[in-house]
C-alpha atoms as a PDB file:
ATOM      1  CA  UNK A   1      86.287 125.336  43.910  1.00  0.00           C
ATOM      2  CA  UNK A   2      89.476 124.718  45.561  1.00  0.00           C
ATOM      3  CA  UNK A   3      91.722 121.834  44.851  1.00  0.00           C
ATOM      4  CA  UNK A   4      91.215 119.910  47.982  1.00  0.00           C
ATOM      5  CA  UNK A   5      87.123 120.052  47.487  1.00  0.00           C
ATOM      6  CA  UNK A   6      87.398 118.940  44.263  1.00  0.00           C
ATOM      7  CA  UNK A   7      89.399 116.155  45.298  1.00  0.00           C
ATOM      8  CA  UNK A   8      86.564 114.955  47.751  1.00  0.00           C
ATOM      9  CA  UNK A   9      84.383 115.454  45.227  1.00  0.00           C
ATOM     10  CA  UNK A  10      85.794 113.151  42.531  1.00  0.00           C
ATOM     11  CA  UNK A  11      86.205 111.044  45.502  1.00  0.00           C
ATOM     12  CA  UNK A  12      82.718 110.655  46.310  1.00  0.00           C
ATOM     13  CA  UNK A  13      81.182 110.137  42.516  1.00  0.00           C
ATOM     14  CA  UNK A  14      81.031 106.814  43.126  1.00  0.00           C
ATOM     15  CA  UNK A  15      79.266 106.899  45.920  1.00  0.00           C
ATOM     16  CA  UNK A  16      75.296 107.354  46.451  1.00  0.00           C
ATOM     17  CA  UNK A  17      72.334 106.944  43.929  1.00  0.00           C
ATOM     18  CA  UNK A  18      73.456 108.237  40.798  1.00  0.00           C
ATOM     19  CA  UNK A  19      76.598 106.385  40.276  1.00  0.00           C
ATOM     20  CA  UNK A  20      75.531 104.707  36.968  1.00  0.00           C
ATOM     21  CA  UNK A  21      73.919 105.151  33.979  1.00  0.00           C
ATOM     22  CA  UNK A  22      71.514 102.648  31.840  1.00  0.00           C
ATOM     23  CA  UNK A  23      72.176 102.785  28.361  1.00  0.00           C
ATOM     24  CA  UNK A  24      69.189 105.363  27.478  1.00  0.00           C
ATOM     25  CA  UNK A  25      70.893 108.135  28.685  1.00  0.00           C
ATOM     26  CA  UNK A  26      69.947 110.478  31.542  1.00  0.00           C
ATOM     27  CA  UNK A  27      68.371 108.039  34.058  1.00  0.00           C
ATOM     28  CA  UNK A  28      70.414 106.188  36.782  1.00  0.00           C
ATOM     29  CA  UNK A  29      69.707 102.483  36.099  1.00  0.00           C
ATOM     30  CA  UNK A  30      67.747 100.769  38.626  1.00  0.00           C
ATOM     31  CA  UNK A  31      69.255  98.240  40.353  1.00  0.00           C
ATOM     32  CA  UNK A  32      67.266  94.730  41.521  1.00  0.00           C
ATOM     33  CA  UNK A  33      66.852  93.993  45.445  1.00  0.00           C
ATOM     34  CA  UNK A  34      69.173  91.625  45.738  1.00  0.00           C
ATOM     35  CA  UNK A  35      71.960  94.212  44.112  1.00  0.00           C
ATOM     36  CA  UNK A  36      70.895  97.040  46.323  1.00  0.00           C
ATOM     37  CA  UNK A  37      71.258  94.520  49.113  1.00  0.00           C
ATOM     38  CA  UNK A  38      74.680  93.560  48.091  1.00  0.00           C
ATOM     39  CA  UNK A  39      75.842  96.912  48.130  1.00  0.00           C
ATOM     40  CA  UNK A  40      74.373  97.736  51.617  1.00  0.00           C
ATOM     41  CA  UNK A  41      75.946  95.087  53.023  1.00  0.00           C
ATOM     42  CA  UNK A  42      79.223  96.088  51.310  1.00  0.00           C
ATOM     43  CA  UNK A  43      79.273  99.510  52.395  1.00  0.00           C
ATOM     44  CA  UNK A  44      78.264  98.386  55.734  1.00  0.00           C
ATOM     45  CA  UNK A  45      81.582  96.130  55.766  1.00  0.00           C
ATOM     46  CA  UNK A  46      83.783  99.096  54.304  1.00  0.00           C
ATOM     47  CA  UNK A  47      82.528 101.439  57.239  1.00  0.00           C
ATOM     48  CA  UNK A  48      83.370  98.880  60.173  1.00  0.00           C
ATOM     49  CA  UNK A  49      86.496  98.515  58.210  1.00  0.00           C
ATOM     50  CA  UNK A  50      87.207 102.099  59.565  1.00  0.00           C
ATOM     51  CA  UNK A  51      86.086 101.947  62.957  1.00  0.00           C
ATOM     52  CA  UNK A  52      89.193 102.266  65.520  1.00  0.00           C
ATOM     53  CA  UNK A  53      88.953  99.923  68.599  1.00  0.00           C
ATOM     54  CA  UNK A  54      89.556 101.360  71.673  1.00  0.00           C
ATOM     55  CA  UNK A  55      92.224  99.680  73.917  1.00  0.00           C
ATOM     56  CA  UNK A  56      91.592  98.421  77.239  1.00  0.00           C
ATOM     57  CA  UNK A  57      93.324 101.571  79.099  1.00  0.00           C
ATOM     58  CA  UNK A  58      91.144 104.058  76.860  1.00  0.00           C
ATOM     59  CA  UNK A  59      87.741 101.856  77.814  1.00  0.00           C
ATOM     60  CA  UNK A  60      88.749 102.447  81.218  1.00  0.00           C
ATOM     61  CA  UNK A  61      89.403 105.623  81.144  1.00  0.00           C
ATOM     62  CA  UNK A  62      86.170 106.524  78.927  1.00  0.00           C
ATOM     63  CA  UNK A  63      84.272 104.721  82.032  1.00  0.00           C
ATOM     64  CA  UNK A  64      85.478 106.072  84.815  1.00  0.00           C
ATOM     65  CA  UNK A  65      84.676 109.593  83.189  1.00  0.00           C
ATOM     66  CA  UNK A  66      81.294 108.747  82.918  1.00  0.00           C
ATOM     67  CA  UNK A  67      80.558 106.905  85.735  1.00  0.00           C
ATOM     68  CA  UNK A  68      81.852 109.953  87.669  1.00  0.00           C
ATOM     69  CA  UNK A  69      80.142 112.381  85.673  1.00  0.00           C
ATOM     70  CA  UNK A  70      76.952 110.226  86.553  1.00  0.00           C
ATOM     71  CA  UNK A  71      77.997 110.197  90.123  1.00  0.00           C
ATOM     72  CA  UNK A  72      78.069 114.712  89.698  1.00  0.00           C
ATOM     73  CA  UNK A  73      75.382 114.924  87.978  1.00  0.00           C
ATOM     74  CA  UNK A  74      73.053 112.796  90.061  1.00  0.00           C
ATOM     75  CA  UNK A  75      74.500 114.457  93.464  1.00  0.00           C
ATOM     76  CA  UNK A  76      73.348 118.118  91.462  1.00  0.00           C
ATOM     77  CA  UNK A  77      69.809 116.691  91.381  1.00  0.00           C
ATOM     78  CA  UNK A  78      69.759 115.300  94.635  1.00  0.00           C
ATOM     79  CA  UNK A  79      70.880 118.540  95.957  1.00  0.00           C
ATOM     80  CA  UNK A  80      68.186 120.447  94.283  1.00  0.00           C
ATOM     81  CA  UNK A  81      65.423 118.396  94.831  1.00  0.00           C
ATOM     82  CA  UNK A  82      66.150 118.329  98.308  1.00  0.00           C
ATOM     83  CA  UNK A  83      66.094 122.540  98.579  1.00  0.00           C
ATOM     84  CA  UNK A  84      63.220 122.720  96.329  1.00  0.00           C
ATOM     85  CA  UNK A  85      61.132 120.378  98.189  1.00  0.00           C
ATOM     86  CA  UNK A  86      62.589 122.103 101.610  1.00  0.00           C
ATOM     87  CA  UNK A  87      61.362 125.637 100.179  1.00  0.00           C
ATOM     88  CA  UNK A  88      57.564 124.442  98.981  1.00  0.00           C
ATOM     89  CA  UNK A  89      57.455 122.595 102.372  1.00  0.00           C
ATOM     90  CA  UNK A  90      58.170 126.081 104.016  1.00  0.00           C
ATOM     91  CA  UNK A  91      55.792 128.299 101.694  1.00  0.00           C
ATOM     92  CA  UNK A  92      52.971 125.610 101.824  1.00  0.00           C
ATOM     93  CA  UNK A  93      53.685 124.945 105.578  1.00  0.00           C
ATOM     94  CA  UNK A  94      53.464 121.056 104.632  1.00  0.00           C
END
């Protein structure tokens, strides 16, 4: 295992179900409702924590991409349905 991915590991050890121990050994103690609650909601708060805001240029940006992307997209379908329809209107003689 290289250095780096046993960094991440020992990282992560805290993290997910089998964090702790009850006193009997083996078995991951079971935590109440409330509890596992309390740490949703925590780790909920920690990930948000992370999230990176985009700034009003980059929101404009991001739009106009897709509202033009929309616009090609939606001219592509036109465009087809109107020569499919013209071609079964020719073969059907409709």
């Amino acid at each position: 295992m290289s250095d780096s991915a046993q960094a991440a590991a020992s990282g992560a050890e805290g993290t997910g179900r089998g964090g702790e121990r009850s006193a009997h050994g083996g078995e991951p103690a079971r935590r109440g409702l409330f509890a596992r609650i309390a740490v949703f909601v925590r780790q909920v708060v920690a990930e948000l924590k992370k999230v990176v805001r985009p700034t009003r240029s980059d929101l404009l940006t991001y739009t106009s991409v897709v509202l033009v992307f929309v616009a090609v997209v939606m001219a592509y379908v036109t465009g087809l349905d109107l020569v499919i329809g013209t071609a079964v209107g020719w073969i059907f003689g409709g």
